[in-house]
C-alpha atoms as a PDB file:
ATOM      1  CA  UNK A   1     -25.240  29.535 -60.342  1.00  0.00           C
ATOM      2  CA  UNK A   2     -25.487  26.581 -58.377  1.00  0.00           C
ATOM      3  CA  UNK A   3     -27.829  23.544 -58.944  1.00  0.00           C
ATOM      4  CA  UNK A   4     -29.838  24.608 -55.740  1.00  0.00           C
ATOM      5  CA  UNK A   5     -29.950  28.244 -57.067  1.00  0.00           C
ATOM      6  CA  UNK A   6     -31.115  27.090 -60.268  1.00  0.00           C
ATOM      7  CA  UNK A   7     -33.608  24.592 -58.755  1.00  0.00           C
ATOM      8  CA  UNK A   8     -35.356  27.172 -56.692  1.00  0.00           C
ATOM      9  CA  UNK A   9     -35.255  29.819 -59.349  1.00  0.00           C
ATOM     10  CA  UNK A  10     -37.287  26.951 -61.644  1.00  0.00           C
ATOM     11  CA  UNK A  11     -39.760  26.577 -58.686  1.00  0.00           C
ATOM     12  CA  UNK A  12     -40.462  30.089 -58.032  1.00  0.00           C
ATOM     13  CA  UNK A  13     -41.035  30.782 -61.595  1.00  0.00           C
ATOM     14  CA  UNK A  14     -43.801  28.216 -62.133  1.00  0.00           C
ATOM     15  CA  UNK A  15     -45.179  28.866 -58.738  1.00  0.00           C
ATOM     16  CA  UNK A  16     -45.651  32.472 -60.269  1.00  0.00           C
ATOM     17  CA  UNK A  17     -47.053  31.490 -63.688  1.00  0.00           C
ATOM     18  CA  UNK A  18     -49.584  29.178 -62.050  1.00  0.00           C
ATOM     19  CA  UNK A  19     -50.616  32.018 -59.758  1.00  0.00           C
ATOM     20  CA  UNK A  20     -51.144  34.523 -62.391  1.00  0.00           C
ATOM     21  CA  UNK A  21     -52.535  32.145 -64.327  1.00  0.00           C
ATOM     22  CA  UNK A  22     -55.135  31.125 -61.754  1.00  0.00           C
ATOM     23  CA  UNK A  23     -56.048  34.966 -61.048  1.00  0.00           C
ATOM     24  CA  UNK A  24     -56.242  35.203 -64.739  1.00  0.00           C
ATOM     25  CA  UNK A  25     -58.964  32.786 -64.692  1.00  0.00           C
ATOM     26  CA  UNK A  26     -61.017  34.308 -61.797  1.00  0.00           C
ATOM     27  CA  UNK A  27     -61.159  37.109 -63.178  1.00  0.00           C
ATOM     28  CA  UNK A  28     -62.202  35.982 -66.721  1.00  0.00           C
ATOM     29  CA  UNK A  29     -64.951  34.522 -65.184  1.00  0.00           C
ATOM     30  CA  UNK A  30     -68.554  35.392 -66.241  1.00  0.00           C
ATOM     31  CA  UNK A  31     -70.318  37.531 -63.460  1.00  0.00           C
ATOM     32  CA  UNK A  32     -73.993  36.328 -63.057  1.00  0.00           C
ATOM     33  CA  UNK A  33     -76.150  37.342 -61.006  1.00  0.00           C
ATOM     34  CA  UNK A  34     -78.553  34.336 -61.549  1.00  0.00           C
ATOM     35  CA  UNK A  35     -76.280  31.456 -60.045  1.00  0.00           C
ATOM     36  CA  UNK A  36     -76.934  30.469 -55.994  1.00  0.00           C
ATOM     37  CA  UNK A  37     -74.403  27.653 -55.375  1.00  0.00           C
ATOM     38  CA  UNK A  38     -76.391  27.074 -52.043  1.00  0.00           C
ATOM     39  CA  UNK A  39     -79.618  26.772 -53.647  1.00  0.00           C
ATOM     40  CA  UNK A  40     -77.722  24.138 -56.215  1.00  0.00           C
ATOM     41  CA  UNK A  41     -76.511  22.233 -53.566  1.00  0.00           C
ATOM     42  CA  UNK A  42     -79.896  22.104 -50.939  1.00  0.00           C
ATOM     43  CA  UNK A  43     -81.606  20.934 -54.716  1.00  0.00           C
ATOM     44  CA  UNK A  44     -79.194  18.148 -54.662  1.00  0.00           C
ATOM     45  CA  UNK A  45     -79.028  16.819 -51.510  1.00  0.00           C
ATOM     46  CA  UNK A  46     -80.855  14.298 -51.667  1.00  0.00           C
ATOM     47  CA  UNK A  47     -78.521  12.547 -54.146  1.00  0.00           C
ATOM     48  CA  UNK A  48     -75.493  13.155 -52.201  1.00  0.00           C
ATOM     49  CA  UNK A  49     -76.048  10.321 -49.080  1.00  0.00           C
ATOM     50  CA  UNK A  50     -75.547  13.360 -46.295  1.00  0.00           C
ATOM     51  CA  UNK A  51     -78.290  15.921 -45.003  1.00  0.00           C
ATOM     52  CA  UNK A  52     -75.731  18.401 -44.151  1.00  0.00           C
ATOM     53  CA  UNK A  53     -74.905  20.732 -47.101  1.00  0.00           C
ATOM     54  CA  UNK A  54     -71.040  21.108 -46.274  1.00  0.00           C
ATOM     55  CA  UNK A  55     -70.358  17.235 -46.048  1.00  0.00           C
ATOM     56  CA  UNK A  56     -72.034  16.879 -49.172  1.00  0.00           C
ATOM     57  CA  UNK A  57     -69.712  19.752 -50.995  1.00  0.00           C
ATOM     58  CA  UNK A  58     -66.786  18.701 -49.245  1.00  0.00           C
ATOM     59  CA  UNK A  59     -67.118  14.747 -49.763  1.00  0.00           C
ATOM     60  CA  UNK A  60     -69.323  14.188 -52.893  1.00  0.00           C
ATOM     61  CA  UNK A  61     -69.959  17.291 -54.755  1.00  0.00           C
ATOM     62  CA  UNK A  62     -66.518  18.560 -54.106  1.00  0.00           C
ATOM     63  CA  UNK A  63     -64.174  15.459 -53.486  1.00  0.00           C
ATOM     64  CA  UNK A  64     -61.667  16.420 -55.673  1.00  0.00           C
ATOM     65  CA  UNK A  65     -60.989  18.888 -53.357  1.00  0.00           C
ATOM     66  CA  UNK A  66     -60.671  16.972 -50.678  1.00  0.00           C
ATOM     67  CA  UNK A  67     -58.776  14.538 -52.048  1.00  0.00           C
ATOM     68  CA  UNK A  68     -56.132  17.535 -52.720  1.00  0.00           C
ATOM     69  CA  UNK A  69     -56.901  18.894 -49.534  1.00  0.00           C
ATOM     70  CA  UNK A  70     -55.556  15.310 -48.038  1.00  0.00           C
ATOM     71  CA  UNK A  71     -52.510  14.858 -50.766  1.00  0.00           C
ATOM     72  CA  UNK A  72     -51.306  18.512 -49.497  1.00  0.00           C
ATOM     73  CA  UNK A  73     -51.125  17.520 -45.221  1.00  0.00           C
ATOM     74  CA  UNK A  74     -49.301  14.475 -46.115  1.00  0.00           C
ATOM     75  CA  UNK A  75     -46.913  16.407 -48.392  1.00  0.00           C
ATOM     76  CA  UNK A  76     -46.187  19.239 -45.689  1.00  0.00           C
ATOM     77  CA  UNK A  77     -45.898  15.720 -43.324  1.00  0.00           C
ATOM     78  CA  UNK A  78     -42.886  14.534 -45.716  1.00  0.00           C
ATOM     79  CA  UNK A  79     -41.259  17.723 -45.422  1.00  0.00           C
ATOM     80  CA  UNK A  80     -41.439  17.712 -41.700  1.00  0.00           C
ATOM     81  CA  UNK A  81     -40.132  14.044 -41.473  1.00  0.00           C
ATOM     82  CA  UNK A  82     -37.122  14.705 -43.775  1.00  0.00           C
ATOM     83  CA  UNK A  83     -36.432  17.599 -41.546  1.00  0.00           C
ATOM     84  CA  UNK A  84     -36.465  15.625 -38.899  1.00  0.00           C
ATOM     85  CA  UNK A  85     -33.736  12.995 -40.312  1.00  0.00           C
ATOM     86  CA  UNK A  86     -31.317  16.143 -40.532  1.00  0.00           C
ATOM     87  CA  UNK A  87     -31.190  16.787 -36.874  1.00  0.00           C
ATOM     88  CA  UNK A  88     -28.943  15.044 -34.244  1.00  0.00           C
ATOM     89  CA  UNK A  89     -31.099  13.566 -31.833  1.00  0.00           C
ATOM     90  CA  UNK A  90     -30.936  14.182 -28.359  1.00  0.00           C
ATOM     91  CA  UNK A  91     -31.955  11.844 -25.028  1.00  0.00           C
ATOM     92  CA  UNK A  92     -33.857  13.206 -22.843  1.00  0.00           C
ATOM     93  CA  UNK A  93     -35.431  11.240 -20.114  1.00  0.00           C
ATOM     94  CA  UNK A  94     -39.539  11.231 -19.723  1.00  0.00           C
ATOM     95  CA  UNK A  95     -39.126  11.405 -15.730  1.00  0.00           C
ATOM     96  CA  UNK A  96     -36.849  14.999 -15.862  1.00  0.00           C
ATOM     97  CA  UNK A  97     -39.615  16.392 -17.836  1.00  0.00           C
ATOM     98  CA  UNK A  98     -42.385  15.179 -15.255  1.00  0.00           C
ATOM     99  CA  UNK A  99     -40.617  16.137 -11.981  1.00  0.00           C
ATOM    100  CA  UNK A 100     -41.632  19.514 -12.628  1.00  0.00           C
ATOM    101  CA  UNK A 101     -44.476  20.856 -11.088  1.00  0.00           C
ATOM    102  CA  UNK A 102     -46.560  22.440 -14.022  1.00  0.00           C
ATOM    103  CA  UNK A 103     -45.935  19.292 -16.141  1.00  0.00           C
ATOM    104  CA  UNK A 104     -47.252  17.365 -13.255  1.00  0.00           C
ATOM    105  CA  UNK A 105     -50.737  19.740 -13.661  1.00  0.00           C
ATOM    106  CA  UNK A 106     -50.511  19.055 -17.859  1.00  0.00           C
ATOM    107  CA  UNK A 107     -50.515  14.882 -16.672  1.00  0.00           C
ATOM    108  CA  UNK A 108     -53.351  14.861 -14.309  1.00  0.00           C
ATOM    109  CA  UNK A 109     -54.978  17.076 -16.976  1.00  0.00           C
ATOM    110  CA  UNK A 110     -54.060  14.629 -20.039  1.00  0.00           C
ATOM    111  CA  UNK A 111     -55.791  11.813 -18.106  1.00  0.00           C
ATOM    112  CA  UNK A 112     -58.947  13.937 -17.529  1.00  0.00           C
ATOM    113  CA  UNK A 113     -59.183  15.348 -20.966  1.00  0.00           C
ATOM    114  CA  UNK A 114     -57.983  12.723 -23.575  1.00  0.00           C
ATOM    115  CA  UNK A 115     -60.505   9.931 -23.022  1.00  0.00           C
ATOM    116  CA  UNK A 116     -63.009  13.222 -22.943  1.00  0.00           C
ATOM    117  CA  UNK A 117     -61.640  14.416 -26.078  1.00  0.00           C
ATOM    118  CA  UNK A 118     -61.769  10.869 -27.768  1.00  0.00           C
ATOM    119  CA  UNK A 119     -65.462  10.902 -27.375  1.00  0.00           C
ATOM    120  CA  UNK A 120     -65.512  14.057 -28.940  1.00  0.00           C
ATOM    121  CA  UNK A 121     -63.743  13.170 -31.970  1.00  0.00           C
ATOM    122  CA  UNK A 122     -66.106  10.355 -31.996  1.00  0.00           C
ATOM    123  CA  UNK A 123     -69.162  12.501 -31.782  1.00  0.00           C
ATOM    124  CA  UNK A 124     -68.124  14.901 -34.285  1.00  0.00           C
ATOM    125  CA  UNK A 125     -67.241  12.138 -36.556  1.00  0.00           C
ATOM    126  CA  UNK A 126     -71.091  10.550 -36.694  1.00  0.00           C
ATOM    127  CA  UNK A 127     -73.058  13.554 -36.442  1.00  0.00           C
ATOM    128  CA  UNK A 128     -70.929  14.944 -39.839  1.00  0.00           C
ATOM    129  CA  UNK A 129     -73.682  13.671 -42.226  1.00  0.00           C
ATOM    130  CA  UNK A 130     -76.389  15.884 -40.444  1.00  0.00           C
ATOM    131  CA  UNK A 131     -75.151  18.663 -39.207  1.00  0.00           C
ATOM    132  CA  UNK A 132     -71.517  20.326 -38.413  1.00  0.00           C
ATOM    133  CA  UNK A 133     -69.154  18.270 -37.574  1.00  0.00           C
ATOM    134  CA  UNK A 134     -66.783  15.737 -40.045  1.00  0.00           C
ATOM    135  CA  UNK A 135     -63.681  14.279 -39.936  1.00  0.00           C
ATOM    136  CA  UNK A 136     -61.644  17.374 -40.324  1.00  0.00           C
ATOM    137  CA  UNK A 137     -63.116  18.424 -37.072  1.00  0.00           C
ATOM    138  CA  UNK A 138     -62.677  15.139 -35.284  1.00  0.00           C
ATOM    139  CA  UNK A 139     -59.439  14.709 -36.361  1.00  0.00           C
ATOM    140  CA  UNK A 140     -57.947  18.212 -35.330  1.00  0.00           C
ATOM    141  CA  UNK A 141     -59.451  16.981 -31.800  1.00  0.00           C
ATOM    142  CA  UNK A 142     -57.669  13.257 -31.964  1.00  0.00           C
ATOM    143  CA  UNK A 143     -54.637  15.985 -32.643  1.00  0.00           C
ATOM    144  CA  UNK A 144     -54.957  18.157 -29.632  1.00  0.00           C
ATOM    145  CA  UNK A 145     -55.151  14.889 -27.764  1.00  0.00           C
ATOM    146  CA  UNK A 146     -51.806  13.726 -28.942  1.00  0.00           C
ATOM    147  CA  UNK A 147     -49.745  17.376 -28.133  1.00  0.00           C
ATOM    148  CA  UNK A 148     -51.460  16.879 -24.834  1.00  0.00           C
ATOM    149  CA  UNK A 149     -50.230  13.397 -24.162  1.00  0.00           C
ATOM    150  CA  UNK A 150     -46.691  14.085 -25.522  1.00  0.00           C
ATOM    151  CA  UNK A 151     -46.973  17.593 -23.477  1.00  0.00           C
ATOM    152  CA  UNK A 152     -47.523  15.421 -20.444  1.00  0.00           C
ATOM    153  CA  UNK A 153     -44.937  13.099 -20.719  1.00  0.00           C
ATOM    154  CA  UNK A 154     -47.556  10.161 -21.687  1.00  0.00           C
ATOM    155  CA  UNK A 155     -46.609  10.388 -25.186  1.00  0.00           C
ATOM    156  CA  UNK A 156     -43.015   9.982 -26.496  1.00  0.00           C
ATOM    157  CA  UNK A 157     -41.584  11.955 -29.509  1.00  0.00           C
ATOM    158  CA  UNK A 158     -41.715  10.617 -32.834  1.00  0.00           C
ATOM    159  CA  UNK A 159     -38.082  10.565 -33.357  1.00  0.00           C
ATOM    160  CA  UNK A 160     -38.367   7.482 -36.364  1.00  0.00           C
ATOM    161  CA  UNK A 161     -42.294   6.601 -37.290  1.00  0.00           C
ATOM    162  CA  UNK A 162     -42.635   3.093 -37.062  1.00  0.00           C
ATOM    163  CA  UNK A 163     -43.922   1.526 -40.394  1.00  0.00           C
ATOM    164  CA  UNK A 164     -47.657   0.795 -38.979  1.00  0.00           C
ATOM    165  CA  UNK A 165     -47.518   4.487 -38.262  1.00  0.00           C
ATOM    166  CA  UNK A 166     -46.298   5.664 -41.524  1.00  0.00           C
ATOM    167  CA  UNK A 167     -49.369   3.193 -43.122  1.00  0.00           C
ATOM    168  CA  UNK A 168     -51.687   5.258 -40.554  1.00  0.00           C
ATOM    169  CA  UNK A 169     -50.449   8.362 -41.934  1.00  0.00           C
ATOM    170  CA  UNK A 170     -51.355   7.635 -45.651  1.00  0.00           C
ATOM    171  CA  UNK A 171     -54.373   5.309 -44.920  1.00  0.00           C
ATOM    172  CA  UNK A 172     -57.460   7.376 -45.232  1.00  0.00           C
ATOM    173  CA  UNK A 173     -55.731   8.806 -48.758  1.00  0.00           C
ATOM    174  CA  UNK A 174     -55.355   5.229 -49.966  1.00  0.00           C
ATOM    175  CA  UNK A 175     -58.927   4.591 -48.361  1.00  0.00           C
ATOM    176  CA  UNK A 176     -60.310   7.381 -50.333  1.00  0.00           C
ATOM    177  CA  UNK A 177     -58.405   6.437 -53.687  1.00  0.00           C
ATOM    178  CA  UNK A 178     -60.008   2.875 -53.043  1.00  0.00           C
ATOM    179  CA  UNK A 179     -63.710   4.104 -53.135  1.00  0.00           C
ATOM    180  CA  UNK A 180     -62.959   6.619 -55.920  1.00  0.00           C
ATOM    181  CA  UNK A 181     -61.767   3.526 -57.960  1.00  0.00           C
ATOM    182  CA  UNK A 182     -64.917   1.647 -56.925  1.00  0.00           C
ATOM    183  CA  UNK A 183     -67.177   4.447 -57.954  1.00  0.00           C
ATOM    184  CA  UNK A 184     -65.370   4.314 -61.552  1.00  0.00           C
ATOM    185  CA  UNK A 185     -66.237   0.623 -61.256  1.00  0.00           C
ATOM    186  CA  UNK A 186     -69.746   1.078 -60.449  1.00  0.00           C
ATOM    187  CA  UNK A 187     -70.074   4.103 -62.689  1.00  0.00           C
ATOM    188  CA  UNK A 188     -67.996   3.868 -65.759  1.00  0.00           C
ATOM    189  CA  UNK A 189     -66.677   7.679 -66.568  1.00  0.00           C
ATOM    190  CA  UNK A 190     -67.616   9.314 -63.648  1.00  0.00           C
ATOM    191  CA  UNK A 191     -65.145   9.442 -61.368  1.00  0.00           C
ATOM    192  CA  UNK A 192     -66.246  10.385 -57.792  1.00  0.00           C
ATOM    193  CA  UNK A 193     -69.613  10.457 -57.985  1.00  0.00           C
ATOM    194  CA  UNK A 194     -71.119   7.989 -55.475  1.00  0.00           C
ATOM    195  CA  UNK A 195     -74.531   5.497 -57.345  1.00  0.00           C
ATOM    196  CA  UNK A 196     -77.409   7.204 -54.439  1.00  0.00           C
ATOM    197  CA  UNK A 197     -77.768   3.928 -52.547  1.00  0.00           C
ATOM    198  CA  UNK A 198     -74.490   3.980 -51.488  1.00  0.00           C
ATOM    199  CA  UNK A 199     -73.160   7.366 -51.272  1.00  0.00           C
ATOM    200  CA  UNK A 200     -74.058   7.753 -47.400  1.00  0.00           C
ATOM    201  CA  UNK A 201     -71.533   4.714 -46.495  1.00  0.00           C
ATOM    202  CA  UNK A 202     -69.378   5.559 -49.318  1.00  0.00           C
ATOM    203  CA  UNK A 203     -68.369   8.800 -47.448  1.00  0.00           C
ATOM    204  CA  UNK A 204     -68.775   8.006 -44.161  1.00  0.00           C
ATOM    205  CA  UNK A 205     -66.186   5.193 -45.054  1.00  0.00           C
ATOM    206  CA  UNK A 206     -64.177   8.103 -46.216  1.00  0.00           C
ATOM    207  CA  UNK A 207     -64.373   9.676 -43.337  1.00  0.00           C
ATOM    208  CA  UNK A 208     -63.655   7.350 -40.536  1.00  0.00           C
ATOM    209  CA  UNK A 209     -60.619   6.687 -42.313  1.00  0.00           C
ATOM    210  CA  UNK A 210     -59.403   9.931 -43.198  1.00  0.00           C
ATOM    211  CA  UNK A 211     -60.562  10.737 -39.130  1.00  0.00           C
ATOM    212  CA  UNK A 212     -57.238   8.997 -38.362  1.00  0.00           C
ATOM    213  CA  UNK A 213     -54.872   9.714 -40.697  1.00  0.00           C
ATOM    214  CA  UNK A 214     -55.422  13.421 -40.734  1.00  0.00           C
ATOM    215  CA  UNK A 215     -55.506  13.326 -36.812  1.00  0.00           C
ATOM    216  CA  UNK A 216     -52.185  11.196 -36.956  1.00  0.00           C
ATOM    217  CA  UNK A 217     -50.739  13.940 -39.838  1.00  0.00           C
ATOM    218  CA  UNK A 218     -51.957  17.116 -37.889  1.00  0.00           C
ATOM    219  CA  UNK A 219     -50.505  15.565 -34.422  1.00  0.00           C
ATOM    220  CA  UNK A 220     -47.259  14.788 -36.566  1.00  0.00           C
ATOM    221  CA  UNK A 221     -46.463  18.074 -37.018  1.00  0.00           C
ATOM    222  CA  UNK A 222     -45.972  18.727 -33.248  1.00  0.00           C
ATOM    223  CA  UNK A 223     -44.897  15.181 -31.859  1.00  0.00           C
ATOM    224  CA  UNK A 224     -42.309  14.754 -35.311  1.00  0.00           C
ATOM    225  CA  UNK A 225     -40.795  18.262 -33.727  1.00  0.00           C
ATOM    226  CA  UNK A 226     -41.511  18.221 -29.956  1.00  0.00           C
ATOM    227  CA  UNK A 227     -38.333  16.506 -29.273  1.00  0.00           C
ATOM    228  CA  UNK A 228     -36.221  19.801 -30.473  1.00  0.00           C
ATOM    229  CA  UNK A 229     -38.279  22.056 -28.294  1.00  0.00           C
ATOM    230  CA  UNK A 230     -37.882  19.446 -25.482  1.00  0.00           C
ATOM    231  CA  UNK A 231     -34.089  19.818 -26.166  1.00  0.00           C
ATOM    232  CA  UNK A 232     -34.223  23.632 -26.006  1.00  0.00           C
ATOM    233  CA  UNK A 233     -35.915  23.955 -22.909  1.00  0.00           C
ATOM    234  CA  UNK A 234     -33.802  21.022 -20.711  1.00  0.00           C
ATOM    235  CA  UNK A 235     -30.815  23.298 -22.106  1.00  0.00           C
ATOM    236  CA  UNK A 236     -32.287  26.797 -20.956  1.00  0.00           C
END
């Protein structure tokens, strides 16, 4: 058996012990009948800096999730970019793309749109402490922005990430890992829970920076990629 063999047989097998293990625990779990998470959380909003009950879960009550949520994208980002060293690049030139006519509709449309969609993101950023909205949201927006420029011809591939856009990608993570050392600071032994007077700039400090690394990360995923597609279709 080679290495590789062996490597992914040693993978597989704790990827299935930490499943079972996980159902395991859900199911060992006491039923109750007298626990409301919803009602636990609307008791303690007040503490949590927010006045909308899923920014509050997600960012303060929750942030541990989060924070994993965040470490995952940029892993599945890693994976794409090493990927993306193993291919042979191709050229091919902005302008061939452009002289046809329904990528000529996708660039008046990306000048339209994008500044549109940037004020979006923005909204959906500032209204996340009161009701729906977050940086989740406004960064999958700042994302559909970015396919649409690159779409349009307004946006070149990522073939090689410059090093200011690699520090985008991982900012908000090292943003967030920056307050949740401050909160250890200003709360010795609790880690990630925000002193009340400053939890509401606490997260929305969070949020504006994880607002551009996830959109960066989530756009990634197309624009780290696009260039292969782009090299399929000028061969078809």
């Amino acid at each position: 058996m080679s290495m590789k063999s062996l490597l992914n047989a040693v993978v597989i097998f704790f990827s299935a012990t930490l499943g079972l293990t996980l159902i395991w625990a859900i199911l060992e779990l006491p039923v109750s009948n007298h626990i409301h998470l919803s009602e636990q959380v609307l008791i303690q909003l007040d503490a949590s800096g927010v006045r909308h009950p899923t920014t509050a879960v997600l960012l303060n009550f929750r942030g541990f999730d989060t924070l994993l949520e965040v470490m995952v994208l940029l892993l599945a980002l890693l994976g794409v970019l090493d990927q993306t060293k193993k291919r042979k690049p191709k050229n091919l030139s902005i302008s061939i793309r452009l002289n046809q006519p329904y990528l000529q509709a996708l660039l008046w449309s990306a000048r339209v749109l994008v500044p549109m969609m940037v004020l979006v993101a923005g909204y959906l950023l500032g209204v996340g402490g009161y009701q729906p909205g977050g940086a989740f949201q406004a960064a999958a927006v700042l994302a559909a922005a970015g396919v649409l420029l690159n779409l349009s011809g307004l946006l070149p591939t990522w073939r090689e990430p410059s090093w200011s856009l690699r520090l985008g990608f991982i900012f908000g993570l090292l943003l967030f890992l920056l307050i949740t050392a401050m909160t250890l600071f200003l709360s010795p032994g609790l880690l990630l829970q925000y002193p009340i007077t400053l939890a509401g700039i606490f997260i929305l400090i969070i949020e504006a920076g994880l607002t551009l690394s996830l959109g960066l990360i989530l756009a990634g995923f197309f624009l780290l990629l696009s260039d292969e597609v782009n090299n399929k279709k000028a061969d078809e």
